[in-house]
PDB file of N, CA and C in Angstrom:
ATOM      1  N   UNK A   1      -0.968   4.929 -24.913  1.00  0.00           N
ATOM      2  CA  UNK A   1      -1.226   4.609 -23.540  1.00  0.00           C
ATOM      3  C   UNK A   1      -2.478   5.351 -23.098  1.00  0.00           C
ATOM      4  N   UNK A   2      -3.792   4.574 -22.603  1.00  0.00           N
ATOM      5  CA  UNK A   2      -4.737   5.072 -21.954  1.00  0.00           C
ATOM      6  C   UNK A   2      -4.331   5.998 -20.523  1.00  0.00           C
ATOM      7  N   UNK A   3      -4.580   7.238 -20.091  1.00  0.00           N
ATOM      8  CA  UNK A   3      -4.506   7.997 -19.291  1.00  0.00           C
ATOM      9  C   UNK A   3      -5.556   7.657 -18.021  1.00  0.00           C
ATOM     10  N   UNK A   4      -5.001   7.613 -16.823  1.00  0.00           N
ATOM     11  CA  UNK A   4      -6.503   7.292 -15.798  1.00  0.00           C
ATOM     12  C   UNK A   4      -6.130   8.858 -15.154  1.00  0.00           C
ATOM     13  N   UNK A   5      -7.503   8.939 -14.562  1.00  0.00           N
ATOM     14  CA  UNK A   5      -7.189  10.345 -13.766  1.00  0.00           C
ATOM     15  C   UNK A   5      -7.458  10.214 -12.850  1.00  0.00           C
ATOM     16  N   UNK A   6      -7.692  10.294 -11.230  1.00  0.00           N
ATOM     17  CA  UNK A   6      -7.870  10.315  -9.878  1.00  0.00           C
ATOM     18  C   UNK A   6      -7.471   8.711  -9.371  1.00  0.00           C
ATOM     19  N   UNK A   7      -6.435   8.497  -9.138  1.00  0.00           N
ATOM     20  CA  UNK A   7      -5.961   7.191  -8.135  1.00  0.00           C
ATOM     21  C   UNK A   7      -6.030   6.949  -6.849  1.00  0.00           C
ATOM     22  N   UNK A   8      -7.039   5.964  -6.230  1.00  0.00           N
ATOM     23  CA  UNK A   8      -7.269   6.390  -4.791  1.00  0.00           C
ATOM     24  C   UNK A   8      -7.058   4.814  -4.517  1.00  0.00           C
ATOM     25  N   UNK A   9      -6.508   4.504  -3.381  1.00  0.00           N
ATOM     26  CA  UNK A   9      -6.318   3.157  -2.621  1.00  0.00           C
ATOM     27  C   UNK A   9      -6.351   3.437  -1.341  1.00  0.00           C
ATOM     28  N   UNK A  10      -8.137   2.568  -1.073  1.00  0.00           N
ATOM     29  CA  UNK A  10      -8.466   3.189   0.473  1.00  0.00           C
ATOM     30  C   UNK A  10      -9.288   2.535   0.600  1.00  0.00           C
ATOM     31  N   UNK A  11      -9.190   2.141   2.224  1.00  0.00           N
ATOM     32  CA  UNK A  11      -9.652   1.658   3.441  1.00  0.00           C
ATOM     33  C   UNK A  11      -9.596  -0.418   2.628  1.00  0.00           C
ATOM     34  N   UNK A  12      -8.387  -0.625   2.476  1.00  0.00           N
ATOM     35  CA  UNK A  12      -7.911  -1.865   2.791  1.00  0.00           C
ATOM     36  C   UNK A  12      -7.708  -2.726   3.222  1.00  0.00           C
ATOM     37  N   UNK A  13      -7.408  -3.954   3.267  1.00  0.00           N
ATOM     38  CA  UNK A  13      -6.910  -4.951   4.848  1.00  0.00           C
ATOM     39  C   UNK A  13      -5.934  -5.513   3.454  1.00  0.00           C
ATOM     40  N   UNK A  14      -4.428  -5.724   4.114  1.00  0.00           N
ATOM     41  CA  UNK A  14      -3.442  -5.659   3.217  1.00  0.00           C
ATOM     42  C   UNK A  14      -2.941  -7.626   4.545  1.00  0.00           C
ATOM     43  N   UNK A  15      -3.127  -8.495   4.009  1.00  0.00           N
ATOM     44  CA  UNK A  15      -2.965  -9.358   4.758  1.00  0.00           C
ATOM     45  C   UNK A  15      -1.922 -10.283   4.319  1.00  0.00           C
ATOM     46  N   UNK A  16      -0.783 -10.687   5.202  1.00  0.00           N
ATOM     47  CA  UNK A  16       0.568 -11.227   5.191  1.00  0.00           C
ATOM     48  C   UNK A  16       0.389 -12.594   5.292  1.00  0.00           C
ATOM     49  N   UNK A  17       0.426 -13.671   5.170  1.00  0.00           N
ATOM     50  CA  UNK A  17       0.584 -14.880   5.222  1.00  0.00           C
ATOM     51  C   UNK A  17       1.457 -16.041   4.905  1.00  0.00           C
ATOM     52  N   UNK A  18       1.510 -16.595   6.046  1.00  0.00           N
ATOM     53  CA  UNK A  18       2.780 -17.835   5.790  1.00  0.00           C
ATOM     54  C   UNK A  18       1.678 -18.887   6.007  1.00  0.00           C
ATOM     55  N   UNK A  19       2.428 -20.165   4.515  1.00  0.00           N
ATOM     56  CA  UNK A  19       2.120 -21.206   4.451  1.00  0.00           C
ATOM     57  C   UNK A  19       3.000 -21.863   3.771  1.00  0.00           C
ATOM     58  N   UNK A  20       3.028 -23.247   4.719  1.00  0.00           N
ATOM     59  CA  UNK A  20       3.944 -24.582   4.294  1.00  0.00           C
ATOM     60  C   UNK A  20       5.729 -24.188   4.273  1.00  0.00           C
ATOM     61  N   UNK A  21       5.869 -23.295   5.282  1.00  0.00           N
ATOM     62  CA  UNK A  21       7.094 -22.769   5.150  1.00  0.00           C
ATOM     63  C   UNK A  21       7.344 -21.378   4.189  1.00  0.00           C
ATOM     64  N   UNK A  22       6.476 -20.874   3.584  1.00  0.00           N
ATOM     65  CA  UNK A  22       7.137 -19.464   2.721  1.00  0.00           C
ATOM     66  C   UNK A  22       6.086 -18.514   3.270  1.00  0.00           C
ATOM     67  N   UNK A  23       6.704 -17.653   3.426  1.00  0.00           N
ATOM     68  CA  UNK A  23       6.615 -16.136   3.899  1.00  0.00           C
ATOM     69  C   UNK A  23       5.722 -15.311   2.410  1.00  0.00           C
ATOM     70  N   UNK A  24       4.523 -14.642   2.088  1.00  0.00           N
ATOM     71  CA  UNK A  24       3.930 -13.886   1.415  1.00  0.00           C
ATOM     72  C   UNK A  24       4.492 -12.508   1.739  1.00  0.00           C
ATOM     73  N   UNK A  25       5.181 -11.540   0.890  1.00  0.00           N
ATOM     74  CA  UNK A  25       5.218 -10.558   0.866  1.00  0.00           C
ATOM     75  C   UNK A  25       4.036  -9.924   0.090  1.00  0.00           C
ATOM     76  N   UNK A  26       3.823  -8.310   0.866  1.00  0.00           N
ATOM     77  CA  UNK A  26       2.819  -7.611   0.155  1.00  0.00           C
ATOM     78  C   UNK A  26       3.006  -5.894   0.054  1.00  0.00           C
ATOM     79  N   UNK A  27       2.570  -5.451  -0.302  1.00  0.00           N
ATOM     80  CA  UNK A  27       2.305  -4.152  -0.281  1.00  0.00           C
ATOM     81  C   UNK A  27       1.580  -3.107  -1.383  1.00  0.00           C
ATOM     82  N   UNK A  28       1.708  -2.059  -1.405  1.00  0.00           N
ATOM     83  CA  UNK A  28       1.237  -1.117  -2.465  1.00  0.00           C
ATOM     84  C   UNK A  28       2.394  -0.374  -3.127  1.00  0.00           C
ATOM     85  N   UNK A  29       2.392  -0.695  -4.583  1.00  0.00           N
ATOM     86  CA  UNK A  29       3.081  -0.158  -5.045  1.00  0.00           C
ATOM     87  C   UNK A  29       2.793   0.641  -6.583  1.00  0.00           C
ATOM     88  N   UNK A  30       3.156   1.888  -6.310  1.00  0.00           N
ATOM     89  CA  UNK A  30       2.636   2.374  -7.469  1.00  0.00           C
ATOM     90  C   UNK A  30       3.515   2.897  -8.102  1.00  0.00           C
ATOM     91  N   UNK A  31       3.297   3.373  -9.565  1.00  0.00           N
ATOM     92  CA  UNK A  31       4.181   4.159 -10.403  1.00  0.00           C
ATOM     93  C   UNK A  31       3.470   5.237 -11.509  1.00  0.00           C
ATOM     94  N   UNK A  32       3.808   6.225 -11.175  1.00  0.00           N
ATOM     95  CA  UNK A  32       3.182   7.221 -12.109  1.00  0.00           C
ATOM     96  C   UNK A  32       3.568   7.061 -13.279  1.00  0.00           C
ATOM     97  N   UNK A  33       2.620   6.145 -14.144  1.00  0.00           N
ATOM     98  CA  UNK A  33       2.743   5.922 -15.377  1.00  0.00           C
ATOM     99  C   UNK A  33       1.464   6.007 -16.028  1.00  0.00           C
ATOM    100  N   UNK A  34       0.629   7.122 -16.866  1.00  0.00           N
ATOM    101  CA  UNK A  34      -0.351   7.075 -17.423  1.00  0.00           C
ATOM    102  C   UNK A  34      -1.759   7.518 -16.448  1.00  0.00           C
ATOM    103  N   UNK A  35      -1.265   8.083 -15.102  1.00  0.00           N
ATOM    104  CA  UNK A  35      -2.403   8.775 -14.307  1.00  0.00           C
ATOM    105  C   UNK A  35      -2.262  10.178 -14.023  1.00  0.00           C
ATOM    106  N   UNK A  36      -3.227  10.838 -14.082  1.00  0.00           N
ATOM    107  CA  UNK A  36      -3.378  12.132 -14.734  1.00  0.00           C
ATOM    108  C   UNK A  36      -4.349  12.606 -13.666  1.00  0.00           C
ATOM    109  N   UNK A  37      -3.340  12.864 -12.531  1.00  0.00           N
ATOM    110  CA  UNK A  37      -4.546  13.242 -11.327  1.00  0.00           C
ATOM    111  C   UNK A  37      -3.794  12.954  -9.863  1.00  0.00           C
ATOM    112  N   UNK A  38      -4.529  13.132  -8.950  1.00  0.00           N
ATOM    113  CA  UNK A  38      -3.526  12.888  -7.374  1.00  0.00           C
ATOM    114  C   UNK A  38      -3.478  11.342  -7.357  1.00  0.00           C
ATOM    115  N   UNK A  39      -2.447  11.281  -6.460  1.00  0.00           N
ATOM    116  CA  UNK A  39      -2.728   9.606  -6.298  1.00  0.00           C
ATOM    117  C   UNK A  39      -2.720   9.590  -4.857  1.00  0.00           C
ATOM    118  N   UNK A  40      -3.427   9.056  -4.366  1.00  0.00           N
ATOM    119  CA  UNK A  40      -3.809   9.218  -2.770  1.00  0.00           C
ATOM    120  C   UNK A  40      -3.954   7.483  -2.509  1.00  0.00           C
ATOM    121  N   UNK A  41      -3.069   7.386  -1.590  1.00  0.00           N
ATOM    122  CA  UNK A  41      -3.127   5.477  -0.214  1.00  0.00           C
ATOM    123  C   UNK A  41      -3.259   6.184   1.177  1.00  0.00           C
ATOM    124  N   UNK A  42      -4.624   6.011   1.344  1.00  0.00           N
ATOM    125  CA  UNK A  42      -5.235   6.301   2.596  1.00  0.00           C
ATOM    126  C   UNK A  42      -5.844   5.193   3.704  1.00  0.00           C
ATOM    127  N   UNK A  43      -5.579   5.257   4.828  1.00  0.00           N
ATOM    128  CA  UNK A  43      -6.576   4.526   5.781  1.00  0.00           C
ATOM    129  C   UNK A  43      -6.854   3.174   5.417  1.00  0.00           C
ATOM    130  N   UNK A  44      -5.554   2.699   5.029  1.00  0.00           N
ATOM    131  CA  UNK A  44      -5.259   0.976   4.649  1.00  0.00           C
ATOM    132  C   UNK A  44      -4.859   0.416   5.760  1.00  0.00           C
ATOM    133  N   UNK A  45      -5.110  -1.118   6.211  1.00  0.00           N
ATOM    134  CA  UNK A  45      -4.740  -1.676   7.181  1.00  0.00           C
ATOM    135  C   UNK A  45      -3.953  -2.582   6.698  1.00  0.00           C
ATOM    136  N   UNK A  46      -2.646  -3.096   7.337  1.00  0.00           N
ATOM    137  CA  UNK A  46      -1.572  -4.430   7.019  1.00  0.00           C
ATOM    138  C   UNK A  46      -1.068  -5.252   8.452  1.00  0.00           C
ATOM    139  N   UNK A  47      -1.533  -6.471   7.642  1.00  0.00           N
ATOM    140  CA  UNK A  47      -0.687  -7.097   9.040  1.00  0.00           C
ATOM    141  C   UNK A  47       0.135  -7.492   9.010  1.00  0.00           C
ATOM    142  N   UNK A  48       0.877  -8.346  10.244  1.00  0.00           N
ATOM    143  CA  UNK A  48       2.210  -8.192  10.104  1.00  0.00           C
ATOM    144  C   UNK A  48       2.587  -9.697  10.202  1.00  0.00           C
ATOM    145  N   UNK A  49       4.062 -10.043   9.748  1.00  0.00           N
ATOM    146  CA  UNK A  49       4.521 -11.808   9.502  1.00  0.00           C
ATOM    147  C   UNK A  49       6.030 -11.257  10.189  1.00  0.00           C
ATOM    148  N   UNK A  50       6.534 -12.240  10.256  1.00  0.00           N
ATOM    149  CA  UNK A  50       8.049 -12.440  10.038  1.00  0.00           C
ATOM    150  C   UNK A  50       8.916 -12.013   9.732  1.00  0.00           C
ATOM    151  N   UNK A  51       8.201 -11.211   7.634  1.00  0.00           N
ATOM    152  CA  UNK A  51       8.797 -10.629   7.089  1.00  0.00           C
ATOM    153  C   UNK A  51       8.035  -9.758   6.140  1.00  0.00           C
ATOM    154  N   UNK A  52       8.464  -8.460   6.468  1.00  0.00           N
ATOM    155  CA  UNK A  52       7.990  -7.674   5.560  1.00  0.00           C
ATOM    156  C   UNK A  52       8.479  -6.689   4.877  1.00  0.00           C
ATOM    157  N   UNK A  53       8.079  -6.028   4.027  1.00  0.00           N
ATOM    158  CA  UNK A  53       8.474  -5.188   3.083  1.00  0.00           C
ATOM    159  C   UNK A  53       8.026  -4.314   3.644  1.00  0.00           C
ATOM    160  N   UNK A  54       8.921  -2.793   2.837  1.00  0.00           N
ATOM    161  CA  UNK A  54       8.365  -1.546   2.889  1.00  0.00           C
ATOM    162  C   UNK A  54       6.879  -1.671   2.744  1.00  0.00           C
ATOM    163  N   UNK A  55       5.374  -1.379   3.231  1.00  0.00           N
ATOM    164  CA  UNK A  55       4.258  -1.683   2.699  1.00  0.00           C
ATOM    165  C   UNK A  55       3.782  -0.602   1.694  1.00  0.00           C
ATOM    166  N   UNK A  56       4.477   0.336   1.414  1.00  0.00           N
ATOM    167  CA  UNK A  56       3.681   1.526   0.272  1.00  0.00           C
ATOM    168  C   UNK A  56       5.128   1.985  -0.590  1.00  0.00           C
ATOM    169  N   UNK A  57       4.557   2.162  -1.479  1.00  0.00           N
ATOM    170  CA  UNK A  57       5.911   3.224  -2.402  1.00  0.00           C
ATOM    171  C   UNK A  57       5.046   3.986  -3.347  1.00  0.00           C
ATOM    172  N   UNK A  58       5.026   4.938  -3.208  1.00  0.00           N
ATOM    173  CA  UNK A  58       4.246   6.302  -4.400  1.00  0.00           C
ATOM    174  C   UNK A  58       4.839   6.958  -4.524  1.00  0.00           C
ATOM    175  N   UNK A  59       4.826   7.862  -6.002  1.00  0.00           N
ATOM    176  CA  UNK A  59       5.639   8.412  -6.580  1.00  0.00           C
ATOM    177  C   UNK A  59       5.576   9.867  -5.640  1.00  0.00           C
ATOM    178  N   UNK A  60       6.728  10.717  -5.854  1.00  0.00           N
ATOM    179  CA  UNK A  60       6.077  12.040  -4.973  1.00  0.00           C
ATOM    180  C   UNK A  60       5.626  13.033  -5.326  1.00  0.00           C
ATOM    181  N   UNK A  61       4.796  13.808  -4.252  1.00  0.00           N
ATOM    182  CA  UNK A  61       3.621  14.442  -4.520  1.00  0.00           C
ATOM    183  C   UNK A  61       2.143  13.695  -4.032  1.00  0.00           C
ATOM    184  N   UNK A  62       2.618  12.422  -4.135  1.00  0.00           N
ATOM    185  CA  UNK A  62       1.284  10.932  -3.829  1.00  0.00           C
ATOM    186  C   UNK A  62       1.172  11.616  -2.554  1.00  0.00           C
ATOM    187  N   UNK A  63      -0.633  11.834  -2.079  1.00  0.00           N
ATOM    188  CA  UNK A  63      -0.622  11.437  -0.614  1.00  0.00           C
ATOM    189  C   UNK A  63      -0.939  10.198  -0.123  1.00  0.00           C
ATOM    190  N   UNK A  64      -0.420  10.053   0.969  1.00  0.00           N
ATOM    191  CA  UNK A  64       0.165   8.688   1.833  1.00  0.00           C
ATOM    192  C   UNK A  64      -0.678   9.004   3.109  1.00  0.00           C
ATOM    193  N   UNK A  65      -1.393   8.837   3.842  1.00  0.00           N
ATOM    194  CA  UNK A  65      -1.683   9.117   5.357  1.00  0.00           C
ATOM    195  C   UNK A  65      -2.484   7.834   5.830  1.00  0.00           C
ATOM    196  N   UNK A  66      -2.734   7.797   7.336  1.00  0.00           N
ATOM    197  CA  UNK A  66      -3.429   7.314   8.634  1.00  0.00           C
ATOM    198  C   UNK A  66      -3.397   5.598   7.653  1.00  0.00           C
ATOM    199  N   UNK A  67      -2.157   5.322   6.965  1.00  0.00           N
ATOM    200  CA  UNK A  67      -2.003   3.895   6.973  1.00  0.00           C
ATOM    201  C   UNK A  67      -1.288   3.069   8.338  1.00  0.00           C
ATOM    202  N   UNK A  68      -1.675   2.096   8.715  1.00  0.00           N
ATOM    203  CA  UNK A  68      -1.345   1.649   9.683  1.00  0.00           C
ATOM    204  C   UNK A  68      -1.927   0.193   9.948  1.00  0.00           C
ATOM    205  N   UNK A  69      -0.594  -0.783  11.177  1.00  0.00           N
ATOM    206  CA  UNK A  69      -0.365  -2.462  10.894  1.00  0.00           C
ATOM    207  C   UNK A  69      -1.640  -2.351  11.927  1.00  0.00           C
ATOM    208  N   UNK A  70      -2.087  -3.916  12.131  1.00  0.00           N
ATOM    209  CA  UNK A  70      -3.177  -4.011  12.543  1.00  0.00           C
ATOM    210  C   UNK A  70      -2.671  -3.640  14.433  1.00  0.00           C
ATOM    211  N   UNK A  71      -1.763  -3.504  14.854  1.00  0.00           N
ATOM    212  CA  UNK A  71      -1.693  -3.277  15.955  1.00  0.00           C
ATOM    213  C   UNK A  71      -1.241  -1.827  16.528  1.00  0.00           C
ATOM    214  N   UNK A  72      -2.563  -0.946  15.181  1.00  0.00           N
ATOM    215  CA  UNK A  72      -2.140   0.748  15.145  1.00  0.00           C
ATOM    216  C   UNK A  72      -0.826   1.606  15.071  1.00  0.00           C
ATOM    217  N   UNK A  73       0.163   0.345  14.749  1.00  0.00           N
ATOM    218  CA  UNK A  73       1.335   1.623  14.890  1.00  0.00           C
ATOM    219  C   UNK A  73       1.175   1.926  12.804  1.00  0.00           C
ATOM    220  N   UNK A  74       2.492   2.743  12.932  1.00  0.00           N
ATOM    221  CA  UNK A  74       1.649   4.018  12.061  1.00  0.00           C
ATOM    222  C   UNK A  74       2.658   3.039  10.351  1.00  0.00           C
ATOM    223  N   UNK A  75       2.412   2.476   9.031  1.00  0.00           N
ATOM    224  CA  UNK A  75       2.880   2.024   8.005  1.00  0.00           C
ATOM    225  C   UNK A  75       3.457   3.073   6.865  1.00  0.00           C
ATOM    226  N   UNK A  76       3.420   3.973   7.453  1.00  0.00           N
ATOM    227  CA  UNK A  76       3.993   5.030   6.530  1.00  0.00           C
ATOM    228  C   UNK A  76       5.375   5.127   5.592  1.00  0.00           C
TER     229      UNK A  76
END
């Protein structure tokens, strides 16, 4: 397994969409498998549908901050 080192997911537009009747789920999801370094989801934007998912999952220790839906409340 190739090793990555510094994981960063930042400044995003994470966008939800319904068409023809089905609902798009989205989010960020990561798994510490083979990264060798912080993993940081920063200052991503998501909007919002109908239906949504948790929008982030990182392993812990991950920093997570100032993510938030397009109508500023906070996606943490």
């Amino acid at each position: 397994m190739e090793v990555v080192g510094e994981f960063v997911v930042e400044r995003n537009l994470f966008v939800n969409v319904d068409r023809n009747g089905q609902v798009a789920s989205w989010g960020v999801g990561i798994e510490n498998k083979g990264i060798d370094g912080p993993i940081t989801v920063r200052d991503n934007t998501f909007t919002k549908s109908t239906w949504t998912v948790g929008p982030i999952s990182a392993p812990p220790g991950s920093s997570v901050t100032a993510n938030v839906y397009e109508d500023g409340s906070s996606a943490q």
